[in-house]
PDB file of N, CA and C in Angstrom:
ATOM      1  N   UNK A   1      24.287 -82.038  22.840  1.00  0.00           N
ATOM      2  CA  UNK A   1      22.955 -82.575  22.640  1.00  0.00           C
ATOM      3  C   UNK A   1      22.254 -81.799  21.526  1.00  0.00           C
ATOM      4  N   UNK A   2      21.498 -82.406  20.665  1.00  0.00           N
ATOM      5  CA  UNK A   2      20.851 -81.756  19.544  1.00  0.00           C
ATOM      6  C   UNK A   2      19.506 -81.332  20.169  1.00  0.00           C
ATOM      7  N   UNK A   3      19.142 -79.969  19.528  1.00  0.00           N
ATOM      8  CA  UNK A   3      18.220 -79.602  19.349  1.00  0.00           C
ATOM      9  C   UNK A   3      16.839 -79.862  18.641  1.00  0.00           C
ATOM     10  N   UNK A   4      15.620 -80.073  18.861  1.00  0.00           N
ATOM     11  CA  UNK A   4      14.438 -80.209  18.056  1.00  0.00           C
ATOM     12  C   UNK A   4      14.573 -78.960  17.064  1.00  0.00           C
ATOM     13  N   UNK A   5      15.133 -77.886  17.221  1.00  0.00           N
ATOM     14  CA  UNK A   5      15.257 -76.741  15.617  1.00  0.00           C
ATOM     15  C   UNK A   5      16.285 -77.101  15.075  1.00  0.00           C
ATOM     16  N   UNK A   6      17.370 -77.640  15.703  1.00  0.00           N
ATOM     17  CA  UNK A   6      18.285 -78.200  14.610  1.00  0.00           C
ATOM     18  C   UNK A   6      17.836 -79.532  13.933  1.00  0.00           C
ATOM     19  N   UNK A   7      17.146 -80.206  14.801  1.00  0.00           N
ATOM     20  CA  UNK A   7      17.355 -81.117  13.626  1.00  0.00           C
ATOM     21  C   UNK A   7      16.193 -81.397  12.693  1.00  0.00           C
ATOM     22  N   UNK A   8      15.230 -80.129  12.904  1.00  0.00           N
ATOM     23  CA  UNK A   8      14.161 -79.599  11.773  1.00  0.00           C
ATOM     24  C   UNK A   8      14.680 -78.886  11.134  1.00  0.00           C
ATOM     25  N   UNK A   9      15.636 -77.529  11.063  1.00  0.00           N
ATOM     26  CA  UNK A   9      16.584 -77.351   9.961  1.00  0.00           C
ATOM     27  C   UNK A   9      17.237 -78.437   9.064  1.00  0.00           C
ATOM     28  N   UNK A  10      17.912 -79.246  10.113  1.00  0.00           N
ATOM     29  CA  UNK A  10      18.946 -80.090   9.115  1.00  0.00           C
ATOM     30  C   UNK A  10      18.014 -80.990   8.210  1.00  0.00           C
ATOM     31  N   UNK A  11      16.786 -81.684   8.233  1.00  0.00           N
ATOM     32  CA  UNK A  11      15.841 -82.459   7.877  1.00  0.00           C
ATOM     33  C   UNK A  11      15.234 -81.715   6.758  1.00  0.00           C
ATOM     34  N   UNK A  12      14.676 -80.120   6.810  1.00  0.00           N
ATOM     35  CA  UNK A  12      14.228 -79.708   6.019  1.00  0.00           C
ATOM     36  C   UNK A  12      15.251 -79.502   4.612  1.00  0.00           C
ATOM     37  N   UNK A  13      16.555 -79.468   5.052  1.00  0.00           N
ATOM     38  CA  UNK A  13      17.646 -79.171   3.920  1.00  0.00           C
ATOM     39  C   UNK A  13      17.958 -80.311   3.212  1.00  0.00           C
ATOM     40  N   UNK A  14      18.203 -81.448   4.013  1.00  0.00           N
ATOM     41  CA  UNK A  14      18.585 -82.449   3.367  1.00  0.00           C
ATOM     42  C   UNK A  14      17.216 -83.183   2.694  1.00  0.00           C
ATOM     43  N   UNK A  15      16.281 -83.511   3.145  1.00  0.00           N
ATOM     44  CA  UNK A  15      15.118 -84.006   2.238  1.00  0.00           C
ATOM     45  C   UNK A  15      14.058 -83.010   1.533  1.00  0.00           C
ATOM     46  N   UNK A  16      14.780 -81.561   0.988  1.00  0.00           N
ATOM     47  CA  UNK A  16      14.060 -80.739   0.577  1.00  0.00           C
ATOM     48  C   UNK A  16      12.327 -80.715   1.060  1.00  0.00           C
ATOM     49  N   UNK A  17      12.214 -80.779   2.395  1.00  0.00           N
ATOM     50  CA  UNK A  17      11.162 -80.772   2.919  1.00  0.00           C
ATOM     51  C   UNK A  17      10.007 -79.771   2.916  1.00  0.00           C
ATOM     52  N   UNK A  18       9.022 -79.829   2.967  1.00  0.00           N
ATOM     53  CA  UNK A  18       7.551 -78.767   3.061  1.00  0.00           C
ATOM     54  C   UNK A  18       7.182 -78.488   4.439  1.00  0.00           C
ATOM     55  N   UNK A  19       7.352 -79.517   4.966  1.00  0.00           N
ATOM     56  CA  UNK A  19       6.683 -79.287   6.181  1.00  0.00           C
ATOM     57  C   UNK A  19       7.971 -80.571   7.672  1.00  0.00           C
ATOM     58  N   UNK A  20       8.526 -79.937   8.791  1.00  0.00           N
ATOM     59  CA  UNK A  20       9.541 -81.011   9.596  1.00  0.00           C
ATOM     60  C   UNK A  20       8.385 -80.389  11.018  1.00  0.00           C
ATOM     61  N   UNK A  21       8.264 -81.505  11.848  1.00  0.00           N
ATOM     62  CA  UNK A  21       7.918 -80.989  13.036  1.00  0.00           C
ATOM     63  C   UNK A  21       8.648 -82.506  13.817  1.00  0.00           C
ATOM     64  N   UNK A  22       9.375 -81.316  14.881  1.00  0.00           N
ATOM     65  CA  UNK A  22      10.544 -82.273  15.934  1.00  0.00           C
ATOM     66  C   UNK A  22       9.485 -82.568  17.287  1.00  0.00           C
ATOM     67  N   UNK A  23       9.876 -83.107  18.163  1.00  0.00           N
ATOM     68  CA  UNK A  23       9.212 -83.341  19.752  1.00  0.00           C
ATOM     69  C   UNK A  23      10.649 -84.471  20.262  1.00  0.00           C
ATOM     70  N   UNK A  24      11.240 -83.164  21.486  1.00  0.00           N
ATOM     71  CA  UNK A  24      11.920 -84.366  21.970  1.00  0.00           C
ATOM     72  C   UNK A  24      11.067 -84.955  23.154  1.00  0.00           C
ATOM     73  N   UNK A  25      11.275 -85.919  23.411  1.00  0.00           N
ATOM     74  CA  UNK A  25      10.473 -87.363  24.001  1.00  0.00           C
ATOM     75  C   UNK A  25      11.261 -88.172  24.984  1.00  0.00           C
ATOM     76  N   UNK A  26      12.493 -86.967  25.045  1.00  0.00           N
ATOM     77  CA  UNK A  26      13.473 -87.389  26.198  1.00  0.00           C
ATOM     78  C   UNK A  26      13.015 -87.594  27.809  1.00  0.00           C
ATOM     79  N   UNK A  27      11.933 -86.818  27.988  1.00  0.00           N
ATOM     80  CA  UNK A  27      11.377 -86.701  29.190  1.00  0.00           C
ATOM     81  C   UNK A  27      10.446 -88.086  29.867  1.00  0.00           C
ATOM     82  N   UNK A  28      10.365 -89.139  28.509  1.00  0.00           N
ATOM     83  CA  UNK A  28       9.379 -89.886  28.740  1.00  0.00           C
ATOM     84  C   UNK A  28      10.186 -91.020  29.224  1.00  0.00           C
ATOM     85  N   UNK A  29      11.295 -90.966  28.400  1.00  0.00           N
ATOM     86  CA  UNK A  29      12.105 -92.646  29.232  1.00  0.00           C
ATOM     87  C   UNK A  29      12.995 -91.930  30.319  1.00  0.00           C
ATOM     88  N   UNK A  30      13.066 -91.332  31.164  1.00  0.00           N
ATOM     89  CA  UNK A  30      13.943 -91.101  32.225  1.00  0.00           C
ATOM     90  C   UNK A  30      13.579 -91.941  33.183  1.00  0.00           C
ATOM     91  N   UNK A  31      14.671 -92.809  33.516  1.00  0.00           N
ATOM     92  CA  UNK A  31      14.579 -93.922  34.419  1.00  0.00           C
ATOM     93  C   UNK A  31      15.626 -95.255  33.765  1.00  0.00           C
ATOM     94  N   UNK A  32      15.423 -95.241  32.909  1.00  0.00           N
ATOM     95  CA  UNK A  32      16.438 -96.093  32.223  1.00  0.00           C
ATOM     96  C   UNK A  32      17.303 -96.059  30.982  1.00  0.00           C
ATOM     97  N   UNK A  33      18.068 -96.809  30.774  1.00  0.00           N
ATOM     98  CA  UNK A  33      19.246 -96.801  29.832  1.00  0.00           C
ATOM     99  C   UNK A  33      19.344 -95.326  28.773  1.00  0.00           C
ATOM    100  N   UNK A  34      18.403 -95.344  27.879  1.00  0.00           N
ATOM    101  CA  UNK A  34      18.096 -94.226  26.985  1.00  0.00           C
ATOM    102  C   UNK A  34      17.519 -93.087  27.692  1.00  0.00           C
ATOM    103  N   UNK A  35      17.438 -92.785  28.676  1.00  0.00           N
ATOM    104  CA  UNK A  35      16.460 -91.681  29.287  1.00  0.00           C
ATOM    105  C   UNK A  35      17.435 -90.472  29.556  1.00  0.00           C
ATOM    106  N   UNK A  36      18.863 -90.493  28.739  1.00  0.00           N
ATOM    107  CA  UNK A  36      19.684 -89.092  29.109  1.00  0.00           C
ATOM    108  C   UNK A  36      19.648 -88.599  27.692  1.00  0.00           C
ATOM    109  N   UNK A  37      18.535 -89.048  26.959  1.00  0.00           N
ATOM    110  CA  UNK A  37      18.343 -87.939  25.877  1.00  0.00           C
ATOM    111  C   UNK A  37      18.334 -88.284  24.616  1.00  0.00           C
ATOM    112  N   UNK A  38      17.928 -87.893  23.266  1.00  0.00           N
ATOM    113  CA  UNK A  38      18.184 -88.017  22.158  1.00  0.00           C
ATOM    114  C   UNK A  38      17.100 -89.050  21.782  1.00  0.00           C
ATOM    115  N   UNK A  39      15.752 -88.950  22.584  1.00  0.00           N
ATOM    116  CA  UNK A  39      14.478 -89.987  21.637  1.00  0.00           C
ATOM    117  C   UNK A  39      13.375 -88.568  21.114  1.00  0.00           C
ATOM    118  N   UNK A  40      13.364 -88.743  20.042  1.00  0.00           N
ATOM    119  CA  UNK A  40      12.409 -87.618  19.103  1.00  0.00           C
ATOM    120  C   UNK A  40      11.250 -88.473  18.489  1.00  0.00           C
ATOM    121  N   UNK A  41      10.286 -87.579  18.213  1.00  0.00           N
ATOM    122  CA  UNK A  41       9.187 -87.677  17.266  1.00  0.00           C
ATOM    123  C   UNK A  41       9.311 -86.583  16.493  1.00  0.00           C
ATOM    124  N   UNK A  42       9.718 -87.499  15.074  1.00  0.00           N
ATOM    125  CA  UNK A  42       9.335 -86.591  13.667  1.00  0.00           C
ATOM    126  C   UNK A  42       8.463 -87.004  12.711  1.00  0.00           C
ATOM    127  N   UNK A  43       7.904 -85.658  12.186  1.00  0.00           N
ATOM    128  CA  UNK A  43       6.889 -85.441  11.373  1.00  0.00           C
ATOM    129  C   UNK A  43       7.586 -85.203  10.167  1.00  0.00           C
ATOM    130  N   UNK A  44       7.707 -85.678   8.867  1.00  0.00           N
ATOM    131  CA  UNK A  44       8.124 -84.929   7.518  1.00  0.00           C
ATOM    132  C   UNK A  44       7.584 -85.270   6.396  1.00  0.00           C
ATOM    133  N   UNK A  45       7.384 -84.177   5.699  1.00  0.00           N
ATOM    134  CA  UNK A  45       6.485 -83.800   4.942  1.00  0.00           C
ATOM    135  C   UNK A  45       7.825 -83.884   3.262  1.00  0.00           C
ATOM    136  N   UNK A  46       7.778 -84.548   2.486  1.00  0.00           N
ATOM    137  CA  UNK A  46       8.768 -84.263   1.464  1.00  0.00           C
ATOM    138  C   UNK A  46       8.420 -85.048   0.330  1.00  0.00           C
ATOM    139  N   UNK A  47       8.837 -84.189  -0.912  1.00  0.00           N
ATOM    140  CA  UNK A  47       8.710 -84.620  -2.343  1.00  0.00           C
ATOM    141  C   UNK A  47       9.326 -86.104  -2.333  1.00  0.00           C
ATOM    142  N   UNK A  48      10.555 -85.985  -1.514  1.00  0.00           N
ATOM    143  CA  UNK A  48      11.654 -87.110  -2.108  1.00  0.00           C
ATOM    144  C   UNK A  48      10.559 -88.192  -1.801  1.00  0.00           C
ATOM    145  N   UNK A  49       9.460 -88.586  -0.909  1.00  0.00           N
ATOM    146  CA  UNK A  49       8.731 -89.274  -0.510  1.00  0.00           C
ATOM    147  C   UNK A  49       8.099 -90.294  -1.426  1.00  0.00           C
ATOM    148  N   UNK A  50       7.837 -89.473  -2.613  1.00  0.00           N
ATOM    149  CA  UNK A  50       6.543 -89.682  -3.410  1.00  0.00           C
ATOM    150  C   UNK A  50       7.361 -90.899  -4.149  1.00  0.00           C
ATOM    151  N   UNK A  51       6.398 -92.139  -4.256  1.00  0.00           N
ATOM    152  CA  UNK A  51       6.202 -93.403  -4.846  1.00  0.00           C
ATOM    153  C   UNK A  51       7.054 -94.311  -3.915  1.00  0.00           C
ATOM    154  N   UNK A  52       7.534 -93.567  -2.406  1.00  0.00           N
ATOM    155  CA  UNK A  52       8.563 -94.595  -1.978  1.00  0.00           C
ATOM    156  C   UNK A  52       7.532 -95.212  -0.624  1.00  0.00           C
ATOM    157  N   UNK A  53       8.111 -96.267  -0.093  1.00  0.00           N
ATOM    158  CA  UNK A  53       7.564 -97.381   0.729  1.00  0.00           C
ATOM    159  C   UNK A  53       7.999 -96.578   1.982  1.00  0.00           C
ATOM    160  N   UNK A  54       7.117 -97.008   3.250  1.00  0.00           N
ATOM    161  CA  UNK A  54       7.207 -96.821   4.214  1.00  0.00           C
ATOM    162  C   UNK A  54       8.730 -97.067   4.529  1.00  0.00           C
ATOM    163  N   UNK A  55       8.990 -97.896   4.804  1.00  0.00           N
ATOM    164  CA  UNK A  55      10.617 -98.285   4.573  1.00  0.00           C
ATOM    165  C   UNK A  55      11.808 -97.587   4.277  1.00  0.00           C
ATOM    166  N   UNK A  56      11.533 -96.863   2.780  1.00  0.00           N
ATOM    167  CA  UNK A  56      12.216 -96.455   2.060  1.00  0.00           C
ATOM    168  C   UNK A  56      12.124 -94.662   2.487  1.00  0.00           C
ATOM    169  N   UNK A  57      11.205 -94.687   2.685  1.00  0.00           N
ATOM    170  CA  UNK A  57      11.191 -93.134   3.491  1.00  0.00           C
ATOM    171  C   UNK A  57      11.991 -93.068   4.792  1.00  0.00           C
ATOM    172  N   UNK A  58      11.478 -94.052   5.591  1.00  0.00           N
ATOM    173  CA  UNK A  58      12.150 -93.628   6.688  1.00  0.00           C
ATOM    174  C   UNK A  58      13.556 -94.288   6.985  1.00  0.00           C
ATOM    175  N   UNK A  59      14.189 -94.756   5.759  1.00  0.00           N
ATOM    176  CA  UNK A  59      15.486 -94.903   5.243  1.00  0.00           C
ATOM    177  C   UNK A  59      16.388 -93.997   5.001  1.00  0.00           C
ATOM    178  N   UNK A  60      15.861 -92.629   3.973  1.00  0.00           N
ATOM    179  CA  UNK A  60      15.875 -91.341   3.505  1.00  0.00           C
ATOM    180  C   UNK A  60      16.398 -90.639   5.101  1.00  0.00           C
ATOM    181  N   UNK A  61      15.004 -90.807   5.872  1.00  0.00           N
ATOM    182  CA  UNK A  61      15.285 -89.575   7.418  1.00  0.00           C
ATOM    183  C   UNK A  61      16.935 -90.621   7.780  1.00  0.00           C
ATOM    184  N   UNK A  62      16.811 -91.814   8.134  1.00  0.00           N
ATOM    185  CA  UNK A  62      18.009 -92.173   8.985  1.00  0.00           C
ATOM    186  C   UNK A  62      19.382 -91.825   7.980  1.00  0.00           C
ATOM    187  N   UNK A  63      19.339 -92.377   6.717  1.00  0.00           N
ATOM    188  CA  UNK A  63      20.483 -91.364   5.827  1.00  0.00           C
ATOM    189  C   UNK A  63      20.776 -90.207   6.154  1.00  0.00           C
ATOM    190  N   UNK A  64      19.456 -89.054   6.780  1.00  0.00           N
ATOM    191  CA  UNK A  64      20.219 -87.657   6.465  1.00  0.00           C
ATOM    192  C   UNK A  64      20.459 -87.436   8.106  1.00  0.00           C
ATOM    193  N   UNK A  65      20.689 -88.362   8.818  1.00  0.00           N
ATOM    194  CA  UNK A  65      20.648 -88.241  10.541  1.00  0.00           C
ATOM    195  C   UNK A  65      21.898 -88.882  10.478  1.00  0.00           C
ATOM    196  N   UNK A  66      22.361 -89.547   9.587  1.00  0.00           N
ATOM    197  CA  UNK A  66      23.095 -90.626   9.884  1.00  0.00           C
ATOM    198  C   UNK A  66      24.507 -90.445  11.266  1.00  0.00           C
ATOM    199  N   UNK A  67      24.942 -89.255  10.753  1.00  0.00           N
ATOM    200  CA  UNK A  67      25.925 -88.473  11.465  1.00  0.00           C
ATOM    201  C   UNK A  67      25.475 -88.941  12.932  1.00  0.00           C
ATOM    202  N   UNK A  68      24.458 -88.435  13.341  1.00  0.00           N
ATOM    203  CA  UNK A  68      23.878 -88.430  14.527  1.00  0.00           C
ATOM    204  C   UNK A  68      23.491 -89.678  15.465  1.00  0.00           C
ATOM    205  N   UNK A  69      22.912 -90.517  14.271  1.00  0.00           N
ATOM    206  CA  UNK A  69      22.482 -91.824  14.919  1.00  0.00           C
ATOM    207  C   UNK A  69      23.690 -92.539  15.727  1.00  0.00           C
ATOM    208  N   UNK A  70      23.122 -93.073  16.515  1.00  0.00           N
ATOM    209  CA  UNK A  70      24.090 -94.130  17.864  1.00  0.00           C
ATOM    210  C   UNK A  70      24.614 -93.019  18.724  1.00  0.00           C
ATOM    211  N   UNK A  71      24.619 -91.907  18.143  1.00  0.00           N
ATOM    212  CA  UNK A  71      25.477 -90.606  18.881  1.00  0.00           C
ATOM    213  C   UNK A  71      24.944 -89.436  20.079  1.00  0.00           C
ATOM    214  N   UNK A  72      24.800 -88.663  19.319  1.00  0.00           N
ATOM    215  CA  UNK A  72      23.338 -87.506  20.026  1.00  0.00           C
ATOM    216  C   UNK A  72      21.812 -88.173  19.553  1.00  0.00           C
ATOM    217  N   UNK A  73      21.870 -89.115  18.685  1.00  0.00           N
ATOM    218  CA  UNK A  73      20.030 -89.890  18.148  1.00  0.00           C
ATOM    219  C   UNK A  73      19.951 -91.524  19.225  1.00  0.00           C
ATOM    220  N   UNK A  74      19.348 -91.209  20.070  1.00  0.00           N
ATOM    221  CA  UNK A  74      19.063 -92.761  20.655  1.00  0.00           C
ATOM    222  C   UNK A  74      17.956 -93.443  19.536  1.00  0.00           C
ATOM    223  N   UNK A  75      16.887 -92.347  19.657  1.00  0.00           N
ATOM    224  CA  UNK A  75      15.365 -93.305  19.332  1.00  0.00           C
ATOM    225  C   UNK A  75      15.246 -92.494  18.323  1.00  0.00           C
ATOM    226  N   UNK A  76      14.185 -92.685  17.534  1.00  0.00           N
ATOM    227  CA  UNK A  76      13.345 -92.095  16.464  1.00  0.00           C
ATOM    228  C   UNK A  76      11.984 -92.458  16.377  1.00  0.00           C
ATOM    229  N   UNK A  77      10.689 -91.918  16.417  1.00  0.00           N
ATOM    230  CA  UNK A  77       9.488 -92.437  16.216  1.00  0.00           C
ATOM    231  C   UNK A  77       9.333 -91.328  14.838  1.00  0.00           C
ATOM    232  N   UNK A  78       8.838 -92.235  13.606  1.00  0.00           N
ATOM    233  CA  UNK A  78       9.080 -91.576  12.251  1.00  0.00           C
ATOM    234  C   UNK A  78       7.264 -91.754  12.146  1.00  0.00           C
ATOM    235  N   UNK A  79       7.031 -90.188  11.368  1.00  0.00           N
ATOM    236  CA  UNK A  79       5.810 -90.327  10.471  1.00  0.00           C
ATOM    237  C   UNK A  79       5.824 -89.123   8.878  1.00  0.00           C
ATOM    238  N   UNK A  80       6.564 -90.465   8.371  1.00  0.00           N
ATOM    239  CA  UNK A  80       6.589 -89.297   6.603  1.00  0.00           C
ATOM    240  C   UNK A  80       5.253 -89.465   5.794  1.00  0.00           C
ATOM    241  N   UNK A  81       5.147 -87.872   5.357  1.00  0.00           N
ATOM    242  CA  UNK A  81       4.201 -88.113   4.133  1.00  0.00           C
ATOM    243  C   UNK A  81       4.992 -87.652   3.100  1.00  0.00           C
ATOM    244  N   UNK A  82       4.401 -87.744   1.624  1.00  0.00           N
ATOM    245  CA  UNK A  82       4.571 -87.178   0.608  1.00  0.00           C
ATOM    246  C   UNK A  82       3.347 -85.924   0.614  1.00  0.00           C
ATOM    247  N   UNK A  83       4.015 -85.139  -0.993  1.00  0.00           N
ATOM    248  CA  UNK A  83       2.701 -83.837  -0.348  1.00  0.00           C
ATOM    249  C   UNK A  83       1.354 -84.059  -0.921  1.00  0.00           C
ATOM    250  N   UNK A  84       1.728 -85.383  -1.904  1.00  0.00           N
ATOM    251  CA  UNK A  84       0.163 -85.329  -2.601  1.00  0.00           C
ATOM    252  C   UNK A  84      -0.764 -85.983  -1.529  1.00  0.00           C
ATOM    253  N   UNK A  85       0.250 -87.479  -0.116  1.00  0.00           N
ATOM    254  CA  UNK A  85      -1.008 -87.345   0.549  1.00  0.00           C
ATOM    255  C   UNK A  85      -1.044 -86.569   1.597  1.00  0.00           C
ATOM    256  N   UNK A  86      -0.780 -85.840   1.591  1.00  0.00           N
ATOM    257  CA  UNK A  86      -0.995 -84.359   2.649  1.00  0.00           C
ATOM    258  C   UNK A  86      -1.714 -83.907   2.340  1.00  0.00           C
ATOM    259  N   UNK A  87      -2.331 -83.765   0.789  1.00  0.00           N
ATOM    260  CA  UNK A  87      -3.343 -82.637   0.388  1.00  0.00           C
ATOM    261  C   UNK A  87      -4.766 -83.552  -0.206  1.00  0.00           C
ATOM    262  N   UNK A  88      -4.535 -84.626   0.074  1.00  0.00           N
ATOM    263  CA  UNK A  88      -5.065 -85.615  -0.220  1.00  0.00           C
ATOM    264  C   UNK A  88      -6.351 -85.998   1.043  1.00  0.00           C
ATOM    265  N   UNK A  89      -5.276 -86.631   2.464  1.00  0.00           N
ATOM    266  CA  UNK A  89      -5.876 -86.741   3.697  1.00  0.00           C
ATOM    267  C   UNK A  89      -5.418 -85.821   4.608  1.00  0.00           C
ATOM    268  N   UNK A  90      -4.709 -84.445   4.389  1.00  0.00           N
ATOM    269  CA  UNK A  90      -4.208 -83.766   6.205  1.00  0.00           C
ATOM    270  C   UNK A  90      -3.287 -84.573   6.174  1.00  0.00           C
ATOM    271  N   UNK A  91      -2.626 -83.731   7.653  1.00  0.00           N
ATOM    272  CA  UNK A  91      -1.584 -84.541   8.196  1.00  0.00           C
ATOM    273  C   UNK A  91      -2.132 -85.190   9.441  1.00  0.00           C
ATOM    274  N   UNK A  92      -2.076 -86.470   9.890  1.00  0.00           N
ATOM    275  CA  UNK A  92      -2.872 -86.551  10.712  1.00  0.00           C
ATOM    276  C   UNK A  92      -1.909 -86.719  11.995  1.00  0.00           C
ATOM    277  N   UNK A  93      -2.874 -86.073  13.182  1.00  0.00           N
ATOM    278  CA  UNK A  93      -2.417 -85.712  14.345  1.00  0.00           C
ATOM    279  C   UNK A  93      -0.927 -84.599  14.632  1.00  0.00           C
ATOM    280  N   UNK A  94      -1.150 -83.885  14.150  1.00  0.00           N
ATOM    281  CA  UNK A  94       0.448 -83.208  14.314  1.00  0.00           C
ATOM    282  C   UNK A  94       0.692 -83.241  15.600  1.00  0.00           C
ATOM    283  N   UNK A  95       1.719 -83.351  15.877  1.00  0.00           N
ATOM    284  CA  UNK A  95       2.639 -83.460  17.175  1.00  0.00           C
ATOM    285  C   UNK A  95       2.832 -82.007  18.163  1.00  0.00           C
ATOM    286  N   UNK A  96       3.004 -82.131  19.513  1.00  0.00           N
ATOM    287  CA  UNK A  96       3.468 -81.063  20.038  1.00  0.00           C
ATOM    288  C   UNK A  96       2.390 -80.242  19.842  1.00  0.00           C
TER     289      UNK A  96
END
């Protein structure tokens, strides 16, 4: 089973990131199908971001998970910024 520091290490390396914050969220579906693990909330903060679409960012995170996805990754709840709007508006609501 993956870790929330691993897979804020692995996130920060592969999307040359500023800022990764993990929350596993495994605790919330226990009771059914997905509830033995592997639903996260991530936060990432990255250059590669800048001029790309909601879409296209959180295209980027499932590329550098890819390994993982269907595997140790059930769920994902994604919130990317770039850093200009980080310094622009905050990050809003950080997690955890």
């Amino acid at each position: 089973m993956l870790t929330p520091d691993y897979l804020r290490q692995h996130l920060m390396e592969k999307l040359q990131a500023l800022h990764v914050q993990v929350e596993d969220e495994s605790h919330l579906h226990i009771g059914h199908g997905g509830g033995t693990g592997g639903h996260y909330r991530v936060q990432v903060v990255s250059p590669l971001f800048v001029g790309k679409t909601t879409l296209q960012r959180h295209r980027l995170v499932y590329a550098a998970l890819a390994e993982h996805m269907g595997r140790s990754i059930h769920a994902l709840a994604l919130q990317t910024y770039s850093p200009e709007e980080v310094s622009a508006q905050g990050i809003p609501e950080e997690i955890s």
